[in-house]
Protein backbone atom coordinates (compact mmCIF):
# COMPACT_ATOMS: atom_id res chain seq x y z
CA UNK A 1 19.70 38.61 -20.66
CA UNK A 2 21.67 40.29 -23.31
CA UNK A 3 19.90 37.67 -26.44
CA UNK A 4 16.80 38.79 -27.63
CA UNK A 5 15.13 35.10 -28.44
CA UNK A 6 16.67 33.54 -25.05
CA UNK A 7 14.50 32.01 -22.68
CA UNK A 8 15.32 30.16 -19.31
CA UNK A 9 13.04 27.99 -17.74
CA UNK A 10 13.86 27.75 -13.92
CA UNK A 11 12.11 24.55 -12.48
CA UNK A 12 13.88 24.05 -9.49
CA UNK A 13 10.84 21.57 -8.05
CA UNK A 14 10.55 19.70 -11.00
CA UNK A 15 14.54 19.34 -11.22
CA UNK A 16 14.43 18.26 -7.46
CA UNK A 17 11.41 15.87 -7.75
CA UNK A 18 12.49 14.69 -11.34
CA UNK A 19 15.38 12.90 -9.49
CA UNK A 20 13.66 11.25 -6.58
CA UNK A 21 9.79 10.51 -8.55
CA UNK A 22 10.56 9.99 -11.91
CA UNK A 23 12.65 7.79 -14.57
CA UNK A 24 14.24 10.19 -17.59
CA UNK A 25 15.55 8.93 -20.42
CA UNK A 26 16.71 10.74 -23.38
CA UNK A 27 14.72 9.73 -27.27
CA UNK A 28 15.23 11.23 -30.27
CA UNK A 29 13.44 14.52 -30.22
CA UNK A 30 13.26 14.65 -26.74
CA UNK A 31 12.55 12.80 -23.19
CA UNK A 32 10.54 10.05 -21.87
CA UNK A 33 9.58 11.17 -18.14
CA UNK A 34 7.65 8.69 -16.45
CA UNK A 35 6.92 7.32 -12.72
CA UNK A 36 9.74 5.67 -10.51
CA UNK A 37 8.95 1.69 -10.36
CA UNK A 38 9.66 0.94 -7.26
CA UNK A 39 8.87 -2.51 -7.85
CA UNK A 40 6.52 -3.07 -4.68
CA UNK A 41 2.77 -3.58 -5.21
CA UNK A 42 0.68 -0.80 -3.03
CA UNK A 43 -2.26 -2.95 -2.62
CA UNK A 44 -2.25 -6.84 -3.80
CA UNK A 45 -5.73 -8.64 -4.77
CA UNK A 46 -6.22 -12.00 -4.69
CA UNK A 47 -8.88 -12.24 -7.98
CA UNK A 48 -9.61 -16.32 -7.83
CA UNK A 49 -11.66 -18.33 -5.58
CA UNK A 50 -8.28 -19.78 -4.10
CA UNK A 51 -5.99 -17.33 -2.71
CA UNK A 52 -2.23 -18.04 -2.49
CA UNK A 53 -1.18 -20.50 0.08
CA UNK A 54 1.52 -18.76 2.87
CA UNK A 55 4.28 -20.69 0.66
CA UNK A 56 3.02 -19.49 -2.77
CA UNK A 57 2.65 -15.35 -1.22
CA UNK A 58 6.26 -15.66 -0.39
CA UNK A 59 7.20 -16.77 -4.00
CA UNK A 60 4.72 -14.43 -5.72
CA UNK A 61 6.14 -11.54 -3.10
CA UNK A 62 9.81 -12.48 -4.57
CA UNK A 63 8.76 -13.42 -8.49
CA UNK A 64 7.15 -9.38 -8.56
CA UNK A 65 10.35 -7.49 -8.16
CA UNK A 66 12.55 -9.96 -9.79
CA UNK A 67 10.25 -9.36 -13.26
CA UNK A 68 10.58 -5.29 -12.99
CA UNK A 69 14.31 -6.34 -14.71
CA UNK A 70 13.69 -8.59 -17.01
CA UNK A 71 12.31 -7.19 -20.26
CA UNK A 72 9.11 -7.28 -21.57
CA UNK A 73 7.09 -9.32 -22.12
CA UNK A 74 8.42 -10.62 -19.35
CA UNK A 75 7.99 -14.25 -16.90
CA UNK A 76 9.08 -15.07 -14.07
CA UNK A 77 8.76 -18.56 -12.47
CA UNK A 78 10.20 -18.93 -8.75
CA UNK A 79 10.05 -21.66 -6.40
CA UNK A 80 10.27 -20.32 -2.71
CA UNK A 81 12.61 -17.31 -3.29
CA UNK A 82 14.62 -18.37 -6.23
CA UNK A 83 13.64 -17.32 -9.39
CA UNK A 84 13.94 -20.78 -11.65
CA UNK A 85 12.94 -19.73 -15.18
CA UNK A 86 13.19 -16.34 -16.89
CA UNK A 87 11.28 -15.67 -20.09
CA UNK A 88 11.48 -12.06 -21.83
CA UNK A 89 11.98 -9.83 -24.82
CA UNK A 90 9.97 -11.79 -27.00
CA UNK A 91 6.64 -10.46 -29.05
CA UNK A 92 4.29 -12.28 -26.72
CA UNK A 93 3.78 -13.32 -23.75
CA UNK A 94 3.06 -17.03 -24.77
CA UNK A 95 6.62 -17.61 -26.11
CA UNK A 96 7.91 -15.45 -22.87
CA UNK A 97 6.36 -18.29 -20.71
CA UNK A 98 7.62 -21.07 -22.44
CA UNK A 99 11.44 -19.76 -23.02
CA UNK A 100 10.82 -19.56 -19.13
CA UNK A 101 9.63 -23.19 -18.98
CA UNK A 102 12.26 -24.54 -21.16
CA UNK A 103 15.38 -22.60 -18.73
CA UNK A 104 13.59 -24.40 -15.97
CA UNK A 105 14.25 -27.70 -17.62
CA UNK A 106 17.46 -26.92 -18.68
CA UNK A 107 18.48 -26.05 -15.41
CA UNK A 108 16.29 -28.25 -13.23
CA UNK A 109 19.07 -30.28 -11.59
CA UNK A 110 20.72 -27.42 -10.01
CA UNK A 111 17.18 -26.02 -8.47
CA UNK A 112 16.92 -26.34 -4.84
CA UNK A 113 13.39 -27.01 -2.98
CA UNK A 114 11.44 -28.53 -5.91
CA UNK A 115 9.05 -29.53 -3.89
CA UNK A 116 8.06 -25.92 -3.39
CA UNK A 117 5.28 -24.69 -5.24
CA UNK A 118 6.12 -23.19 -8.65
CA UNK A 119 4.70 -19.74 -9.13
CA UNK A 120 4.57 -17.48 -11.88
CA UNK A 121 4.96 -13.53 -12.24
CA UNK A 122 4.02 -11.56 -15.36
CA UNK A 123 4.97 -8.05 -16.01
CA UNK A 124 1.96 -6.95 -17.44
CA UNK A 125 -1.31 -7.78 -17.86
CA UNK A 126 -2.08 -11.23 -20.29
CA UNK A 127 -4.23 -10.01 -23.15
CA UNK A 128 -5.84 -13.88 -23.73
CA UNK A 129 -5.98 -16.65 -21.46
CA UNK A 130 -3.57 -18.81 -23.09
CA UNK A 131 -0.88 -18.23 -20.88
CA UNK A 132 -3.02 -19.30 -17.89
CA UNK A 133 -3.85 -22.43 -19.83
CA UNK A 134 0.19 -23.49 -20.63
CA UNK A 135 0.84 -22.08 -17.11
CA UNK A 136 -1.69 -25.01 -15.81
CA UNK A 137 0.01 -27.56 -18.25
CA UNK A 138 3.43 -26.58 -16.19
CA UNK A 139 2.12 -27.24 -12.98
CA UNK A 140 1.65 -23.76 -11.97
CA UNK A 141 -0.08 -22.94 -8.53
CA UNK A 142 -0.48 -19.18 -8.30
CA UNK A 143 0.22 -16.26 -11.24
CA UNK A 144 1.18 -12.80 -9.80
CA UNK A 145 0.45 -10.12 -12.68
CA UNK A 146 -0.91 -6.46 -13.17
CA UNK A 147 -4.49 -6.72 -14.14
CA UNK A 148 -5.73 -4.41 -16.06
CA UNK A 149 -6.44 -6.09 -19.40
CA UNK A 150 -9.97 -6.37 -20.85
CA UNK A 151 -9.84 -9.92 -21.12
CA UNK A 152 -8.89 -10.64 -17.82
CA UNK A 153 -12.20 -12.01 -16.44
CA UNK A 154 -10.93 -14.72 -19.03
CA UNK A 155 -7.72 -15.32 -17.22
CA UNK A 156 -9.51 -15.22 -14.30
CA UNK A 157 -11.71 -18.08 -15.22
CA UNK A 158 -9.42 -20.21 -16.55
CA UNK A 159 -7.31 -19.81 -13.12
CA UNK A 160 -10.63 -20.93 -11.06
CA UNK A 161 -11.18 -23.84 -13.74
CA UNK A 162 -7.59 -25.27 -12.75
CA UNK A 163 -7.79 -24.10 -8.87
CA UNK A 164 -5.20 -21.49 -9.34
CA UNK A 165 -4.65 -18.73 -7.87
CA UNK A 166 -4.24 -15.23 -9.44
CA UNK A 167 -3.45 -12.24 -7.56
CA UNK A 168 -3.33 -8.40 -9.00
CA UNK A 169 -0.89 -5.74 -8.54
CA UNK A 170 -2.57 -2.86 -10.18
CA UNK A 171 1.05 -2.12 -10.97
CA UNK A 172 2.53 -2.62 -14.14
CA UNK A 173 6.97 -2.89 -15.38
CA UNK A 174 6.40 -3.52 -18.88
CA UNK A 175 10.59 -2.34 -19.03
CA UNK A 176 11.77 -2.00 -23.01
């Protein structure tokens, strides 16, 4: 009270909701304040003419939260509710998928249930449909991913054109 050019900001809400609502991290110059990912999907959308068998929803339901850690760009592939290839930090989304398909191989002994259907989570959208093509290559049954992109009536088709299914989240990770 006593310094002229002293201000203080009380913001007891935003202090209080800050902790429970939002991510802060600290940048040079300042802070990045966005909304908490809670990593669960308020409404999912199957996109494709197939929807996800029972077997694939259970995968896709596990590959979702598993890619919120990974960083972007990243891929998850999960058979049943083990997550079998990991794919992320790269510049695109292309070489995310297949650093994912080559773990898989690497570790493809030590995978249980292989005869469960291999599934694919992406945490964002996929700006081409090149992914869905290699993803189809891979044997690939269902993708799990945000939407959102302008291209994604591509993806779309090129999921119907191999009988995949694709199912939106409206939610993005995207975690740098």
């Amino acid at each position: 009270k006593k310094k002229e050019n002293l201000r203080v900001v009380h913001l007891p809400s935003f202090i209080t909701t800050a902790a429970k609502e939002f991510d802060v991290k600290r940048i040079s110059g300042g802070l990045l304040v966005q909304e908490k990912d809670y990593a669960r999907p308020k409404d999912l959308k199957v996109v494709t003419k197939r929807a996800p068998t029972p077997e694939e929803m259970i995968s896709l339901e596990f590959a979702w939260p598993v890619s919120k850690h990974v960083k972007s760009n990243a891929i998850v592939l999960s058979r049943g509710v083990q997550a079998v290839g990991l794919g992320a930090g790269q510049m695109s989304r292309i070489d995310s998928l297949k650093l994912a398909w080559m773990k898989l191989n690497q570790q493809q002994p030590l995978i249980l249930g292989s005869q469960k259907p291999l599934v694919m989570a992406s945490d964002a959208f996929f700006p081409f449909r090149d992914c869905v093509d290699e993803a189809s290559k891979m044997g690939i049954s269902a993708i799990i991913q945000p939407g959102g992109s302008i291209r994604d009536e591509d993806s779309i088709r090129a999921a119907n054109e191999y009988g995949m299914s694709m199912v939106f989240t409206s939610q993005r990770h995207f975690r740098h």
